[in-house]
C-alpha atoms as a PDB file:
ATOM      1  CA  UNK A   1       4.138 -19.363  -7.706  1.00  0.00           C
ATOM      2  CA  UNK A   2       3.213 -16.682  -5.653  1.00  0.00           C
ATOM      3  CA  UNK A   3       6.076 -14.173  -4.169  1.00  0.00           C
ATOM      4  CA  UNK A   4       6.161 -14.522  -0.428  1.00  0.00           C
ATOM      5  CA  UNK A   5       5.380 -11.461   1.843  1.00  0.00           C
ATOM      6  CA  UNK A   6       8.856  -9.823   3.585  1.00  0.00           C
ATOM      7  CA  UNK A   7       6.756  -7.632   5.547  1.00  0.00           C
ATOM      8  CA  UNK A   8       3.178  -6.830   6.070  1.00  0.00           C
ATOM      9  CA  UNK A   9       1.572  -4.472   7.987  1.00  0.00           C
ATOM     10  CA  UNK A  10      -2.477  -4.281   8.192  1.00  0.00           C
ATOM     11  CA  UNK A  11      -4.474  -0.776   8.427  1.00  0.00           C
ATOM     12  CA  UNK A  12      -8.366  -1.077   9.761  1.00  0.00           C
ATOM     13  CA  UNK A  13     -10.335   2.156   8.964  1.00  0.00           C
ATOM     14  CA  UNK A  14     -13.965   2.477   8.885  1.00  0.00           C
ATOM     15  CA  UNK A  15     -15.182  -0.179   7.332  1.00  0.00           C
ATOM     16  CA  UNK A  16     -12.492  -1.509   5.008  1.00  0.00           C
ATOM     17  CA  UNK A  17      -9.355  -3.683   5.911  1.00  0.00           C
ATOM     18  CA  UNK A  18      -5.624  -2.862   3.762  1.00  0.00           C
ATOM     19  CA  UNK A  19      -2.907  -5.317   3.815  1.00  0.00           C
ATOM     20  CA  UNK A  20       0.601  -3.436   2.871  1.00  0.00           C
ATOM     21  CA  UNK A  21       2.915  -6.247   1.721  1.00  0.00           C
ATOM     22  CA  UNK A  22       6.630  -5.772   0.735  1.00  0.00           C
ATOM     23  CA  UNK A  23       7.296  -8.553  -1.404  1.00  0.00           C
ATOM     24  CA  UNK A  24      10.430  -9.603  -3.909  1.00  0.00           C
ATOM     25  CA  UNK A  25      10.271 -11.073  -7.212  1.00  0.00           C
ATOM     26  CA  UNK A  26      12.697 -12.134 -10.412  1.00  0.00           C
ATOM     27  CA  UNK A  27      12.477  -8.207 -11.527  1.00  0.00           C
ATOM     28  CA  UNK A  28      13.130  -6.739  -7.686  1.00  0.00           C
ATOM     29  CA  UNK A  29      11.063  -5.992  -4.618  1.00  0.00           C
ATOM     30  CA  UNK A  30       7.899  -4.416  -4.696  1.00  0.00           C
ATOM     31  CA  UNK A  31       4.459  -3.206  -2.382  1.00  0.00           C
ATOM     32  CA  UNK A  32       0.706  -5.259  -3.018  1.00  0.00           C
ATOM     33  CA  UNK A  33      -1.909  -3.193  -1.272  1.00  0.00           C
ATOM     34  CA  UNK A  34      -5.037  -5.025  -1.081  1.00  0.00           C
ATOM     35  CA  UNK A  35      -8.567  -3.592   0.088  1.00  0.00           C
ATOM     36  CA  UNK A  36     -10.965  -5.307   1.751  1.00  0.00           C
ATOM     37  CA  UNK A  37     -14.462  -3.691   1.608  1.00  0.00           C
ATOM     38  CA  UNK A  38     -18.081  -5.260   1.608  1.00  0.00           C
ATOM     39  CA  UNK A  39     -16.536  -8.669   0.856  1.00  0.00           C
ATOM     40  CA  UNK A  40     -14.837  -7.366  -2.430  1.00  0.00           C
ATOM     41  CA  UNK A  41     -10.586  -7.204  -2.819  1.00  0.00           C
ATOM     42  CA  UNK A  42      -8.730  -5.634  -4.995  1.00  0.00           C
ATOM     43  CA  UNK A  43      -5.128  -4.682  -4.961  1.00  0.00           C
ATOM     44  CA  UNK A  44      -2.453  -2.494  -6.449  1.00  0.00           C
ATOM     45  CA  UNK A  45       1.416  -3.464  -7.433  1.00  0.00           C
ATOM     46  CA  UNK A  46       4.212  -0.343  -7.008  1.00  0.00           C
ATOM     47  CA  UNK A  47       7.435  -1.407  -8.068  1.00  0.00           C
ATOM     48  CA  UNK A  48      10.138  -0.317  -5.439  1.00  0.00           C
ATOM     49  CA  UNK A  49      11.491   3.075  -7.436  1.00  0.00           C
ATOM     50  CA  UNK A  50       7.942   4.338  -7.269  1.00  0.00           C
ATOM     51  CA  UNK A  51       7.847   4.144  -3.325  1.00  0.00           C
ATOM     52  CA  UNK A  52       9.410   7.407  -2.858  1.00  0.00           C
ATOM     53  CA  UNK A  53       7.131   9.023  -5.225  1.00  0.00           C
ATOM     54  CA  UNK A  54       4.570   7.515  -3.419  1.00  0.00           C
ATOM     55  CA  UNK A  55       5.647   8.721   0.085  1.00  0.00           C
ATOM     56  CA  UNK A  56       6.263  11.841  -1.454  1.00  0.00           C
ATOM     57  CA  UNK A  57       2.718  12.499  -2.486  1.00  0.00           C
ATOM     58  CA  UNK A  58       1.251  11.057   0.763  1.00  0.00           C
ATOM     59  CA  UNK A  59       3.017  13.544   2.695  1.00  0.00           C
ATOM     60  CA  UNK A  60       1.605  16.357   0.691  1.00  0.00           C
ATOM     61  CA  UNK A  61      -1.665  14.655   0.837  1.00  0.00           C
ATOM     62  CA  UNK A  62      -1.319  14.938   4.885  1.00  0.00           C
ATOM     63  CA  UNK A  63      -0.279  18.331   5.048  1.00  0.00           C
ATOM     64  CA  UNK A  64      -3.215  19.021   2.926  1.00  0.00           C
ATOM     65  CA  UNK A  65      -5.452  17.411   5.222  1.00  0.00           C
ATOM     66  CA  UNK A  66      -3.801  19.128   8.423  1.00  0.00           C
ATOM     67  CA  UNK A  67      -4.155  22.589   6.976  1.00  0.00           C
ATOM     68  CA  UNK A  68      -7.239  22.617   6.225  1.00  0.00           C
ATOM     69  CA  UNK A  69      -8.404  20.084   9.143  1.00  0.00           C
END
């Protein structure tokens, strides 16, 4: 069975399509980002205590950018 989508957002950039779902299974929630590109998927599972990490490193991935932007 697959786990139903709470909440998905969709980012076009270039040429590749993401879909960022929130989704909740047996073991707790958790966010599926797929990649569309050239006709190829693939996707990546973060369980939900990682998402902070994740934001975490994002924003110092941005600031990077900004700086030296």
């Amino acid at each position: 069975m697959v786990d139903p989508e709470i909440l998905t957002e969709k980012i076009v950039t270039q040429n590749k399509t993401f879909l960022v779902d929130l989704k909740k299974n047996q073991a707790g929630f958790y966010l599926k980002v797929s990649e569309w590109s050239n006709s190829k998927k693939s996707s990546i599972f973060l369980p939900a205590e990682g998402i902070d990490r994740m934001i975490e490193i994002l924003h110092k991935f941005k600031s990077q950018i900004s700086d030296t932007g």
